[in-house]
C-alpha atoms as a PDB file:
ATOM      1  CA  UNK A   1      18.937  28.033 -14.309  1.00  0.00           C
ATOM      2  CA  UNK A   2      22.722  27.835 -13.914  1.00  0.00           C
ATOM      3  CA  UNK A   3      24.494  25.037 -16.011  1.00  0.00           C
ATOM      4  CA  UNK A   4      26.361  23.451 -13.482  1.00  0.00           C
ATOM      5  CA  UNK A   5      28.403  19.522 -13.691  1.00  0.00           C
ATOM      6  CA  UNK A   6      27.094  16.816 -11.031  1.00  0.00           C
ATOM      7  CA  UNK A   7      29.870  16.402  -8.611  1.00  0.00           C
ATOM      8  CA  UNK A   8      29.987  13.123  -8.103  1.00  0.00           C
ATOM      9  CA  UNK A   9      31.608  12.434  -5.023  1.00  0.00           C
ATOM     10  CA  UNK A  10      32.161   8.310  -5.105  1.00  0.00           C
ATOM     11  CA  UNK A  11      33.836   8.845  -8.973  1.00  0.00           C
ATOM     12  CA  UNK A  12      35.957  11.731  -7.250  1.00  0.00           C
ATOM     13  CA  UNK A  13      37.089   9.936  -4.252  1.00  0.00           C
ATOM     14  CA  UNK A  14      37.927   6.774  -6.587  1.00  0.00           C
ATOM     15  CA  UNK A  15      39.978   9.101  -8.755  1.00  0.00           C
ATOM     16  CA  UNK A  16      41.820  10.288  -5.826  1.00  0.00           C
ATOM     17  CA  UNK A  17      42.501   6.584  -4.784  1.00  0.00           C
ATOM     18  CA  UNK A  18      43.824   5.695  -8.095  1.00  0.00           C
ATOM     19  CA  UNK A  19      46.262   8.266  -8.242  1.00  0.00           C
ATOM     20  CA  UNK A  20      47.885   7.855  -4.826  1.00  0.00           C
ATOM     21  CA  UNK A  21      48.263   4.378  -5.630  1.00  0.00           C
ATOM     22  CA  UNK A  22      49.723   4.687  -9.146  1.00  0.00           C
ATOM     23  CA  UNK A  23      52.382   7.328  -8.055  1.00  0.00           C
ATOM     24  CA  UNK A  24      53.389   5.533  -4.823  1.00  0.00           C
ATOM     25  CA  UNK A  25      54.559   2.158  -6.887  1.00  0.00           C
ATOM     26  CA  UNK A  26      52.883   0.340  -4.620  1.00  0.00           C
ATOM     27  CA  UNK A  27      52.126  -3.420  -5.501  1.00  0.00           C
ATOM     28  CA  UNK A  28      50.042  -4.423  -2.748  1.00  0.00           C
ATOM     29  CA  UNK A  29      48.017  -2.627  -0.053  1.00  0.00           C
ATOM     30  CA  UNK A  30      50.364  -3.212   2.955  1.00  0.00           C
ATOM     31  CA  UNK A  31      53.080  -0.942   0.941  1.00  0.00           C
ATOM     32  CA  UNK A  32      50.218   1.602  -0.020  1.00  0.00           C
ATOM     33  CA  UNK A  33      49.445   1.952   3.977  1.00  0.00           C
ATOM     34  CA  UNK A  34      53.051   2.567   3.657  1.00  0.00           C
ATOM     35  CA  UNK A  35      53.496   5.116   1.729  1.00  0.00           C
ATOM     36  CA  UNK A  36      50.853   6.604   3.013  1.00  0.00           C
ATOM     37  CA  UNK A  37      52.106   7.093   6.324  1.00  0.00           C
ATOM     38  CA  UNK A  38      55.523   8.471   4.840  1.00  0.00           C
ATOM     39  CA  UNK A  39      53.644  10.967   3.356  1.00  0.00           C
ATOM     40  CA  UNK A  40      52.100  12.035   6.336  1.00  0.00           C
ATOM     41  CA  UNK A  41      54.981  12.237   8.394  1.00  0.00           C
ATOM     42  CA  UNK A  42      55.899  14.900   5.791  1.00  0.00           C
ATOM     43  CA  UNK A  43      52.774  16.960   5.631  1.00  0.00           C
ATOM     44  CA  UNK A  44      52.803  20.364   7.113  1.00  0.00           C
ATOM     45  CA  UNK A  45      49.613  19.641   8.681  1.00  0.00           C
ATOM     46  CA  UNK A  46      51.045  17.526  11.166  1.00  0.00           C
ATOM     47  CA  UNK A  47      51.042  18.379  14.389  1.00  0.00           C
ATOM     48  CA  UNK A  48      54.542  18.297  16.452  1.00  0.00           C
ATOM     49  CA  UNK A  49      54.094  17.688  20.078  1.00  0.00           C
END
């Protein structure tokens, strides 16, 4: 048997969620939507047309 950690997907997506939101300064969801969007203006995933 292998000794491998539970991923625990709901505790990783909340982390994920938490961190966005604490470096984008945001004090209410409207500018976290915001910010959001900024960002992925910037991505390189992005598709240009």
């Amino acid at each position: 048997m292998t000794k491998e950690k539970d991923f625990d997907c709901v505790k990783f997506k909340r982390q994920l969620q938490d961190n966005v939101w604490k470096s984008s300064g945001a004090k209410n969801t409207k500018e976290l939507v915001d910010y959001i969007n900024k960002q992925s203006l910037k991505s390189s995933l992005r598709r240009s047309n």
